[in-house]
PDB file of N, CA and C in Angstrom:
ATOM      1  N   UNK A   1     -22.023   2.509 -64.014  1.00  0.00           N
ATOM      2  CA  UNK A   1     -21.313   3.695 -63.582  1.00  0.00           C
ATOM      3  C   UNK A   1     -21.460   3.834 -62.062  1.00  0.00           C
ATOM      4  N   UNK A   2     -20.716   4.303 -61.332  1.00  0.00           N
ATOM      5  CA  UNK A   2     -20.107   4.640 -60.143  1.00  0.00           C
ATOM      6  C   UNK A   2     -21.087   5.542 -59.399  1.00  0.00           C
ATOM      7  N   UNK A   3     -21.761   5.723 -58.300  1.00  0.00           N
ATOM      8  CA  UNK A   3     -21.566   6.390 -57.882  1.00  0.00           C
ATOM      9  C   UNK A   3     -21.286   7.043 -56.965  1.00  0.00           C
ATOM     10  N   UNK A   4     -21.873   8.756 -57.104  1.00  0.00           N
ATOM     11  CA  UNK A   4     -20.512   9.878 -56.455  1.00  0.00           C
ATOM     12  C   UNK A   4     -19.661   9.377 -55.543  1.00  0.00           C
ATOM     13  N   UNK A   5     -20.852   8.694 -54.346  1.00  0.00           N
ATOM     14  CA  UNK A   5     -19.975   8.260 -53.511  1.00  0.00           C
ATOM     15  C   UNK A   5     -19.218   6.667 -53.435  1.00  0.00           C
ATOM     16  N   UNK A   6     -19.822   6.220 -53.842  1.00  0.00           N
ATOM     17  CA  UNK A   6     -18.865   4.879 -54.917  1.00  0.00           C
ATOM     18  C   UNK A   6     -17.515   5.222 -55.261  1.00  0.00           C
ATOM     19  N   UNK A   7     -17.487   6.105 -55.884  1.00  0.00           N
ATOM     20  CA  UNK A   7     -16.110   6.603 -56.174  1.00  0.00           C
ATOM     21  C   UNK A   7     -15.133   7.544 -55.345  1.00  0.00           C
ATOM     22  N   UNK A   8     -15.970   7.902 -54.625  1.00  0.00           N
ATOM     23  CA  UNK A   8     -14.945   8.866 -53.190  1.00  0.00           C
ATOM     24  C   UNK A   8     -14.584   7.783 -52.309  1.00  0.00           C
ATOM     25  N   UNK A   9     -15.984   6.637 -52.541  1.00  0.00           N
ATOM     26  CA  UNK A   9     -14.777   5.771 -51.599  1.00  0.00           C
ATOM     27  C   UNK A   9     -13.316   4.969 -51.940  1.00  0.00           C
ATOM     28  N   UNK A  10     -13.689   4.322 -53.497  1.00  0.00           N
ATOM     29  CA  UNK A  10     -12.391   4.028 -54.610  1.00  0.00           C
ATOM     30  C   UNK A  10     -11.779   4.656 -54.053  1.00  0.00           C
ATOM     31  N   UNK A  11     -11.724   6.362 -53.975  1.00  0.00           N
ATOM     32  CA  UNK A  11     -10.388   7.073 -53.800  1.00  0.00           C
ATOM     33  C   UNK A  11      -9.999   7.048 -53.098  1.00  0.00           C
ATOM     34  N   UNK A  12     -10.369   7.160 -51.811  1.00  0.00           N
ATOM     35  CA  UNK A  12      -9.816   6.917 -50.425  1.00  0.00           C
ATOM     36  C   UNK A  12      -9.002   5.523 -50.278  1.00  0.00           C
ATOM     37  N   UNK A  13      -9.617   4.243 -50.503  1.00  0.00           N
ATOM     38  CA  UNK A  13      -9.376   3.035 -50.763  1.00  0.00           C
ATOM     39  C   UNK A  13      -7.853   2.952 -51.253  1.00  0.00           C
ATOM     40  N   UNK A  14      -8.276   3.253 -53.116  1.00  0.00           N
ATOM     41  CA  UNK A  14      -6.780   3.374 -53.186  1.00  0.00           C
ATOM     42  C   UNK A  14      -6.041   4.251 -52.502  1.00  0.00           C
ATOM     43  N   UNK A  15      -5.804   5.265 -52.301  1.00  0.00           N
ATOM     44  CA  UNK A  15      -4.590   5.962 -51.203  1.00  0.00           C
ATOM     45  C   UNK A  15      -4.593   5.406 -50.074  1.00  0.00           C
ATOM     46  N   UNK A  16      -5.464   4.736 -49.552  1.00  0.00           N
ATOM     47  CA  UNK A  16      -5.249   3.894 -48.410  1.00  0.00           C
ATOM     48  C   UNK A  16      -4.122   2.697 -48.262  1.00  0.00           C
ATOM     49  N   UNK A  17      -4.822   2.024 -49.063  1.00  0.00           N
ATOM     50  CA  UNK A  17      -3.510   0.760 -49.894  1.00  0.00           C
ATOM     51  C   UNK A  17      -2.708   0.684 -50.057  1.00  0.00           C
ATOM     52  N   UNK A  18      -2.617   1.953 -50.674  1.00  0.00           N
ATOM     53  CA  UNK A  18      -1.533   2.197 -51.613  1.00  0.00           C
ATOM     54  C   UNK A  18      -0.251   2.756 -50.306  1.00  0.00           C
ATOM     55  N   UNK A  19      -0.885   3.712 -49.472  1.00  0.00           N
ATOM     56  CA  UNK A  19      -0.030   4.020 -48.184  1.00  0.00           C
ATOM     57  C   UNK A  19      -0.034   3.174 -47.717  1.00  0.00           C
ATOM     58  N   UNK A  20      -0.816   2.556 -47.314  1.00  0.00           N
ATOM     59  CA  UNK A  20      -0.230   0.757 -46.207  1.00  0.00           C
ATOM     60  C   UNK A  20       1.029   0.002 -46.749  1.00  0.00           C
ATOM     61  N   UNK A  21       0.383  -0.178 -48.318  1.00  0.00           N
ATOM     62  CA  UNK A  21       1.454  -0.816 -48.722  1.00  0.00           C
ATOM     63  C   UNK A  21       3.031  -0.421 -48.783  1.00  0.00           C
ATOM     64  N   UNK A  22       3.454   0.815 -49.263  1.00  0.00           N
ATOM     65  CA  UNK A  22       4.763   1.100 -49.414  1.00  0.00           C
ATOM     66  C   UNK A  22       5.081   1.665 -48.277  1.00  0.00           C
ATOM     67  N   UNK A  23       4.361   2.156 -47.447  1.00  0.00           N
ATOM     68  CA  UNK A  23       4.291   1.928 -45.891  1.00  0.00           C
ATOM     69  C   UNK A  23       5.174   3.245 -45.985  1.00  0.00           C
ATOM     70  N   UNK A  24       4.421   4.560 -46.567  1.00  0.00           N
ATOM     71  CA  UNK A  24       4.868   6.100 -46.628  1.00  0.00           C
ATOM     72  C   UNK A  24       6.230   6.079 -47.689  1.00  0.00           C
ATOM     73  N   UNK A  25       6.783   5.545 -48.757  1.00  0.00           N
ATOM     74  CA  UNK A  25       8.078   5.489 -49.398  1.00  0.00           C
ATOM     75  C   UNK A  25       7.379   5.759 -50.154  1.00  0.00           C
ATOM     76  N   UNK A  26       8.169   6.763 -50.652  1.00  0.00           N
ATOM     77  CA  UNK A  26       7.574   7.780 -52.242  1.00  0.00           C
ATOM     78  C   UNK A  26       8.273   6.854 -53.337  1.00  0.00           C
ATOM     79  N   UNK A  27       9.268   5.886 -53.248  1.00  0.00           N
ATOM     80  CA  UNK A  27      10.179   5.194 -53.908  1.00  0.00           C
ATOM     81  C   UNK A  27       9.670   4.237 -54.461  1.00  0.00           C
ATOM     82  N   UNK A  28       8.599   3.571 -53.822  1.00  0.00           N
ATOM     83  CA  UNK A  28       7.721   2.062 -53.629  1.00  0.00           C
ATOM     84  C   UNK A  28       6.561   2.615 -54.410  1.00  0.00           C
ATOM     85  N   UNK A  29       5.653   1.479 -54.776  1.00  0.00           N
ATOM     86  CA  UNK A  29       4.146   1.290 -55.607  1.00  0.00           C
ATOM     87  C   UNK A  29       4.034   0.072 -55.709  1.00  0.00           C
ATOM     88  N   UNK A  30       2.948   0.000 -56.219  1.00  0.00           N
ATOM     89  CA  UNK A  30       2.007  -1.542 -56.398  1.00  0.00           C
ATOM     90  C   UNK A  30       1.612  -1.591 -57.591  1.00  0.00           C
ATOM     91  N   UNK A  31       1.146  -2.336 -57.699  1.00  0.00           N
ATOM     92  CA  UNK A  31       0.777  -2.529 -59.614  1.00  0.00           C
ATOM     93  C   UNK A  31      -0.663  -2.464 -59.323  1.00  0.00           C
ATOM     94  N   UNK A  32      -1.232  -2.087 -60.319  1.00  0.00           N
ATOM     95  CA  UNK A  32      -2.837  -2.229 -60.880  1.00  0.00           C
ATOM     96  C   UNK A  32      -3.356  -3.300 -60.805  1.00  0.00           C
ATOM     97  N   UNK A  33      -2.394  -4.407 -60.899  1.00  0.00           N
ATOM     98  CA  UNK A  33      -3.471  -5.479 -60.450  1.00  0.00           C
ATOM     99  C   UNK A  33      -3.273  -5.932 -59.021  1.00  0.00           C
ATOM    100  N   UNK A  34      -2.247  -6.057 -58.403  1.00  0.00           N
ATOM    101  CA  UNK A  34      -2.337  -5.566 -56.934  1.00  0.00           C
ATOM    102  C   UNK A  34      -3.843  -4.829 -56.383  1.00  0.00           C
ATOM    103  N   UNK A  35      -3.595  -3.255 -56.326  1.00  0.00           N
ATOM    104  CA  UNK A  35      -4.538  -2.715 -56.149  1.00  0.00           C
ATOM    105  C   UNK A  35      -6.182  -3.108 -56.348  1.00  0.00           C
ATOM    106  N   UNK A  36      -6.605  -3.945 -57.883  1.00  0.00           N
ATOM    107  CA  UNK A  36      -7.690  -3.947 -57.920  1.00  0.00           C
ATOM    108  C   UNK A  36      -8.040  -5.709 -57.110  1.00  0.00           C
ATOM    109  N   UNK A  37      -6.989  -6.399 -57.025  1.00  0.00           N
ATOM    110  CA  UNK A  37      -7.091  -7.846 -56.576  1.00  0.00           C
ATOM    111  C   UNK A  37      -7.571  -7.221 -54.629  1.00  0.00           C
ATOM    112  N   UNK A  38      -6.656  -6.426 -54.131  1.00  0.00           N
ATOM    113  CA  UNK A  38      -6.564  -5.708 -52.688  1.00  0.00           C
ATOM    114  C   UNK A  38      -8.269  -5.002 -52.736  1.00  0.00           C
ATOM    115  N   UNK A  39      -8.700  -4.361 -53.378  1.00  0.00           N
ATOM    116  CA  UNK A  39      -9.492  -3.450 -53.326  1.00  0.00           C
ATOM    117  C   UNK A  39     -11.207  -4.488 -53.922  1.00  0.00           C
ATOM    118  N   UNK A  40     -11.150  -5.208 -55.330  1.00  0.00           N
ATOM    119  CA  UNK A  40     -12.113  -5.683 -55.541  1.00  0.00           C
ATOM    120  C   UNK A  40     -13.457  -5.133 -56.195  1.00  0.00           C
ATOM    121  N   UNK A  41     -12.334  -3.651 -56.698  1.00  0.00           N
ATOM    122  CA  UNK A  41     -13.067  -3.202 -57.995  1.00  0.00           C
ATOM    123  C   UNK A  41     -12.954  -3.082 -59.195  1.00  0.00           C
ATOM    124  N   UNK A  42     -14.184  -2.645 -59.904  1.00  0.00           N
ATOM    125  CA  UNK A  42     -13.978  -3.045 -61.210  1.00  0.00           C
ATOM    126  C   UNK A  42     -12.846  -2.123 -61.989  1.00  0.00           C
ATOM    127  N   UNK A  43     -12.463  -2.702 -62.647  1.00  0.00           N
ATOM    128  CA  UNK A  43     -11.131  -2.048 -63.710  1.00  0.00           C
ATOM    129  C   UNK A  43     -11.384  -0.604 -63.911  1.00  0.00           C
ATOM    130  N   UNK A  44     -12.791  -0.094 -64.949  1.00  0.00           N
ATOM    131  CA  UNK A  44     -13.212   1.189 -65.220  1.00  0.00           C
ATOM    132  C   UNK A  44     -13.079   2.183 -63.804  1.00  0.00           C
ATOM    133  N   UNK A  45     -13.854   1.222 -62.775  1.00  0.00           N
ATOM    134  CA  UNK A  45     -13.394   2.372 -61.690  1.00  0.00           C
ATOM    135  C   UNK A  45     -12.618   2.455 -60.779  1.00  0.00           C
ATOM    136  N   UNK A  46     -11.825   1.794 -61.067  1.00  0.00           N
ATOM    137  CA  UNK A  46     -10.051   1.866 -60.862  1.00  0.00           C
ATOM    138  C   UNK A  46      -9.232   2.667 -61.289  1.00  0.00           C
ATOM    139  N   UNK A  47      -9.444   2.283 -62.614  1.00  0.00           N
ATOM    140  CA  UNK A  47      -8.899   3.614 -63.663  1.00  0.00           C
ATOM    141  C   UNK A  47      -9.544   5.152 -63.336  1.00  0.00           C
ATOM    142  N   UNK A  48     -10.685   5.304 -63.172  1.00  0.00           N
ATOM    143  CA  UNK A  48     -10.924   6.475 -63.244  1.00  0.00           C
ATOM    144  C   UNK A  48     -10.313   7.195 -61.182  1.00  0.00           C
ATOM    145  N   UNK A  49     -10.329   6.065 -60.461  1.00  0.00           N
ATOM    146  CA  UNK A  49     -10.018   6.554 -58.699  1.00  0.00           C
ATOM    147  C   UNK A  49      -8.375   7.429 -59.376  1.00  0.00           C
ATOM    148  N   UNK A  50      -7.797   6.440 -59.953  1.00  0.00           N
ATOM    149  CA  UNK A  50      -6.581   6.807 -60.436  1.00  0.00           C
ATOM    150  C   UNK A  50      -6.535   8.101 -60.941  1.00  0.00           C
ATOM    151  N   UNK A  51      -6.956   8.277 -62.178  1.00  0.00           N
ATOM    152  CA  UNK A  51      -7.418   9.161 -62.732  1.00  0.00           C
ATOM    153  C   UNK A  51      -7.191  10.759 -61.667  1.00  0.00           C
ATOM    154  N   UNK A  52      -8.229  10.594 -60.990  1.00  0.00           N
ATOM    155  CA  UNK A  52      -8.962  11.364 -60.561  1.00  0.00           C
ATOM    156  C   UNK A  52      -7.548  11.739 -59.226  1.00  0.00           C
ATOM    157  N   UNK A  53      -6.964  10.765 -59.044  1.00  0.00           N
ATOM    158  CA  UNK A  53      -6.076  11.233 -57.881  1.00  0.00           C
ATOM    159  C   UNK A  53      -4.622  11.484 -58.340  1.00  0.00           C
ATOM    160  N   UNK A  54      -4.575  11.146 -59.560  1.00  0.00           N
ATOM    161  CA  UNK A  54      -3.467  11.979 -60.333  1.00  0.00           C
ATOM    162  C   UNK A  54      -3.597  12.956 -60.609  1.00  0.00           C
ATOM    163  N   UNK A  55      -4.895  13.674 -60.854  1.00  0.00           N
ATOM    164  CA  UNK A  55      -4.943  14.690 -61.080  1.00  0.00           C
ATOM    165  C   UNK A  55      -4.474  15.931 -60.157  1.00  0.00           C
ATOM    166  N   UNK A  56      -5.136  15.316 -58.637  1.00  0.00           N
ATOM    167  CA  UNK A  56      -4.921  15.874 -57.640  1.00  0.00           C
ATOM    168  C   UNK A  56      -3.299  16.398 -57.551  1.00  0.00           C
ATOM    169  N   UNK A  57      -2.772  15.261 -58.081  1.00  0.00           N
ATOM    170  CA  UNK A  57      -1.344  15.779 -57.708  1.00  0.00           C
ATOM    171  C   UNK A  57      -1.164  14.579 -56.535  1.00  0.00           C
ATOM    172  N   UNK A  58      -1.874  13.280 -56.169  1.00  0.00           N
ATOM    173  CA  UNK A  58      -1.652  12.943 -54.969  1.00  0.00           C
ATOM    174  C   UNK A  58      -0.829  11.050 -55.120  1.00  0.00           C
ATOM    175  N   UNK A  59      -0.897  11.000 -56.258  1.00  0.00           N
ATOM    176  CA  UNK A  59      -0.340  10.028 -56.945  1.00  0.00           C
ATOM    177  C   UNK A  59       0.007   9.887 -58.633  1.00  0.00           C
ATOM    178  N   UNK A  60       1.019   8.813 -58.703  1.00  0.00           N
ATOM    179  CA  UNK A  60       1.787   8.501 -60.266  1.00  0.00           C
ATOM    180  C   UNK A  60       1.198   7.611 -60.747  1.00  0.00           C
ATOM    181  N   UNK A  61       0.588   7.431 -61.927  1.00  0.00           N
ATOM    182  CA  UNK A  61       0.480   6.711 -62.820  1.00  0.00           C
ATOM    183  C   UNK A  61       1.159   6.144 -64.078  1.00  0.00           C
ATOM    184  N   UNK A  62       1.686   4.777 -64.287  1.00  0.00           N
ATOM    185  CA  UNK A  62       2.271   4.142 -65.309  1.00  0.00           C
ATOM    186  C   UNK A  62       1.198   3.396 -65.960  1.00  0.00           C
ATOM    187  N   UNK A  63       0.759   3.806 -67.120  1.00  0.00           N
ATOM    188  CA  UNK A  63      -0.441   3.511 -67.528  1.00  0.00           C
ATOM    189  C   UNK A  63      -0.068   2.281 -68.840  1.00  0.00           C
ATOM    190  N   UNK A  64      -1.061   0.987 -68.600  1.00  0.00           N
ATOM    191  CA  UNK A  64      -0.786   0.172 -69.472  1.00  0.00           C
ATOM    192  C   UNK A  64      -1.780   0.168 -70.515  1.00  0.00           C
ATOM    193  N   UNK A  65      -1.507  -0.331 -71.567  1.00  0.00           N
ATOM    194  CA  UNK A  65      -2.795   0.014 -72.932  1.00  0.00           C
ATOM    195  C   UNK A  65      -4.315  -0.534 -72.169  1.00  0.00           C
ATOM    196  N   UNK A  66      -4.936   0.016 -72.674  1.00  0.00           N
ATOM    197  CA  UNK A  66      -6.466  -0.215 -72.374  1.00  0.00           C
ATOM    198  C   UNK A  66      -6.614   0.664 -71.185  1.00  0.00           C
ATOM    199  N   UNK A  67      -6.079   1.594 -70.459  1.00  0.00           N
ATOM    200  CA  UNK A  67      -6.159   2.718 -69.333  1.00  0.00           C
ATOM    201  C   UNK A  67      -6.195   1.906 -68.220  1.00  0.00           C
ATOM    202  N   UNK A  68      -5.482   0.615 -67.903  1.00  0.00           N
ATOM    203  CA  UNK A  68      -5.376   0.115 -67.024  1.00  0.00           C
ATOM    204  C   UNK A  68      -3.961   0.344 -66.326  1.00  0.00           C
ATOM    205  N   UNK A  69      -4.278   1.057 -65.162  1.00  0.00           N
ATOM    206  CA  UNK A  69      -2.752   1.214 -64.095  1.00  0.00           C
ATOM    207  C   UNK A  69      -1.818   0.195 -64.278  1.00  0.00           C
ATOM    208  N   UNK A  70      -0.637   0.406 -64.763  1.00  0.00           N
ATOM    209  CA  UNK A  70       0.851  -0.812 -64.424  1.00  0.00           C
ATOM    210  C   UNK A  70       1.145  -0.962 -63.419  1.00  0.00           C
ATOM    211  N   UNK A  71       1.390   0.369 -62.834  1.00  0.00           N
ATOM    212  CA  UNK A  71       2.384   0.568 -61.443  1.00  0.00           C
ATOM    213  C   UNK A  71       1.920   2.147 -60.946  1.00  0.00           C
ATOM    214  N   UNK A  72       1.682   2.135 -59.680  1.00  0.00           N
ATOM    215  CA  UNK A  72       0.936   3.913 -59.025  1.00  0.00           C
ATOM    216  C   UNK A  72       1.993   3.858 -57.900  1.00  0.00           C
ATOM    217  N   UNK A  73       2.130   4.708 -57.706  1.00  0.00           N
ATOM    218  CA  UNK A  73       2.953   5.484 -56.654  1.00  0.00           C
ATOM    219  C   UNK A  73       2.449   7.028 -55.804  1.00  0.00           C
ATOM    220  N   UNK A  74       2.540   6.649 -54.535  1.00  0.00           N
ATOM    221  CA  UNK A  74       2.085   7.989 -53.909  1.00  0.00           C
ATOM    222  C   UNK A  74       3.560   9.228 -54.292  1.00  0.00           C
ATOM    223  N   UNK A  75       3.007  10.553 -54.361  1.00  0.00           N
ATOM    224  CA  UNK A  75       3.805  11.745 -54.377  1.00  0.00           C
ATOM    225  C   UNK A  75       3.967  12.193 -53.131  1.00  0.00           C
ATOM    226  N   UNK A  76       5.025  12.858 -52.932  1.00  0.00           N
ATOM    227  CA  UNK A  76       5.028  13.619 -51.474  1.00  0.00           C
ATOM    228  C   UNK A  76       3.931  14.497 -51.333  1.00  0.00           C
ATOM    229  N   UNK A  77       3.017  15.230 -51.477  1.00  0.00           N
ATOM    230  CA  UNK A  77       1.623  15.438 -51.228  1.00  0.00           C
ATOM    231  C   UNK A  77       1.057  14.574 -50.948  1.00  0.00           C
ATOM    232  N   UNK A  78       1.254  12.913 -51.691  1.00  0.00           N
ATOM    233  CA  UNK A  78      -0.010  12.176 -51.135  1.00  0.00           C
ATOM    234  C   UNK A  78       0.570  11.769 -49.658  1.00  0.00           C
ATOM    235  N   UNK A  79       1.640  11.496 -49.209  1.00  0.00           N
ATOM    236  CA  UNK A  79       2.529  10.917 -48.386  1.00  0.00           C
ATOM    237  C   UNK A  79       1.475  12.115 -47.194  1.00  0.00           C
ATOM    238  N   UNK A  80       1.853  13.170 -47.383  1.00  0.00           N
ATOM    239  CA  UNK A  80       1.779  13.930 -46.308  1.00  0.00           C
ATOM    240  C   UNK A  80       0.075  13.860 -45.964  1.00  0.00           C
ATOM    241  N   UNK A  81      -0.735  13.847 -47.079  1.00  0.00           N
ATOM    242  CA  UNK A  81      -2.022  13.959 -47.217  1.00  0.00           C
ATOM    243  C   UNK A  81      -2.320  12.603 -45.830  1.00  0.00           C
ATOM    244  N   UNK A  82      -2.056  11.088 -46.175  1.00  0.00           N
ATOM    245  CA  UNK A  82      -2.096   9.987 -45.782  1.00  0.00           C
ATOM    246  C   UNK A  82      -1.540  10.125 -44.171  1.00  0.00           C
ATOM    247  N   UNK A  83      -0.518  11.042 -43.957  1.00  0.00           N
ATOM    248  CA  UNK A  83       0.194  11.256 -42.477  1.00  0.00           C
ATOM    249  C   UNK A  83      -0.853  11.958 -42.081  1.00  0.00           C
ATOM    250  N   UNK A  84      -0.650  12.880 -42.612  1.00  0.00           N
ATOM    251  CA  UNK A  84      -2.063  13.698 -41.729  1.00  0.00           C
ATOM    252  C   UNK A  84      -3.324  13.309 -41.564  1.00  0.00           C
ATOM    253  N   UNK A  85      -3.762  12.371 -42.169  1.00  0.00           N
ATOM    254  CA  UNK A  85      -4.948  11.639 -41.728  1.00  0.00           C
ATOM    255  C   UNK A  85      -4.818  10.818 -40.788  1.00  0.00           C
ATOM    256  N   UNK A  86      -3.668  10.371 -40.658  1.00  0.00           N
ATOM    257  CA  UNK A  86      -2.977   9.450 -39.860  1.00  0.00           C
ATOM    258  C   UNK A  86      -2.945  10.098 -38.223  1.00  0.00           C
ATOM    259  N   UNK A  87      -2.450  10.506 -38.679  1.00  0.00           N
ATOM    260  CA  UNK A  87      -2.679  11.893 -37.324  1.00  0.00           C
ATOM    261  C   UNK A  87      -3.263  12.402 -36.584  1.00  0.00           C
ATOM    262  N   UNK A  88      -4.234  12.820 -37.311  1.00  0.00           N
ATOM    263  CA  UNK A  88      -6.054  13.315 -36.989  1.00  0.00           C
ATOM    264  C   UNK A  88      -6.414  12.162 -36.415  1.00  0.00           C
ATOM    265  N   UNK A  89      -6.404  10.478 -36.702  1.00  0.00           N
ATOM    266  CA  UNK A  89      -7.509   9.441 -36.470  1.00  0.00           C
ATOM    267  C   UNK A  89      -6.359   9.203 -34.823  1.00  0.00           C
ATOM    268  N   UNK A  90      -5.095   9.405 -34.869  1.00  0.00           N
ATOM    269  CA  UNK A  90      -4.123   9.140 -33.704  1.00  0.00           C
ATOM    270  C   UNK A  90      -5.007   9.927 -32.682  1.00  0.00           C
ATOM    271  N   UNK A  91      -5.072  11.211 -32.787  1.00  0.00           N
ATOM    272  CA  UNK A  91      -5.321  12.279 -31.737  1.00  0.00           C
ATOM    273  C   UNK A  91      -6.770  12.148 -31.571  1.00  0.00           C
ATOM    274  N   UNK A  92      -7.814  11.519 -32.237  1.00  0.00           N
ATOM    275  CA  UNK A  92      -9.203  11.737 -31.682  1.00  0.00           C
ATOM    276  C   UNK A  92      -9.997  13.007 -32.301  1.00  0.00           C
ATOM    277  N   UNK A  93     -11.217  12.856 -32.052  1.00  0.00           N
ATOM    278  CA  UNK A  93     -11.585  14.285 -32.188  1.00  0.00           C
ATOM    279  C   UNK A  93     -11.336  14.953 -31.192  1.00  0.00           C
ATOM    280  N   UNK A  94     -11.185  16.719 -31.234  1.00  0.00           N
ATOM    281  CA  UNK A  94     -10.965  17.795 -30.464  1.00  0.00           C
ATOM    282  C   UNK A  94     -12.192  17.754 -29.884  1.00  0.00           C
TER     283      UNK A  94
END
């Protein structure tokens, strides 16, 4: 099992990726095995980064049997979430 911060980083990770990759298009996604081949974690806590950031509201899940991601997609929340971080690291700290 994961931990806490084991898995905050998963999450970041994937939305990271996942924004690089479709490069801000709410239209675009990557598959689950993409992601875990890119990333280099284990399946369970893959599934659960997912999980956990669908919940948010900050990505889509197409879920294949065994709770393994098909295909994820950022939402316009995650889009904006990912800009604005984007943003913040542009401008520096205040």
């Amino acid at each position: 099992m994961a931990t806490l911060r084991e898995r905050k980083t998963y999450r970041d990770q994937v939305l990271r990726v996942l924004y690089d990759a479709v490069e801000g298009n709410r239209l675009l996604g990557i598959t689950g095995t993409q992601l875990r081949r890119d990333l280099h974690v284990p399946e369970q806590d893959l599934a659960a980064a997912c999980t956990y950031l669908a919940g948010e509201g900050l990505i889509t899940v197409d879920w294949e049997p065994g709770n393994t991601p098909a295909m994820v997609t950022l939402t316009h929340e995650g889009i904006r979430r990912m800009e604005a971080e984007e943003e913040k690291m542009a401008t520096g700290p205040a």
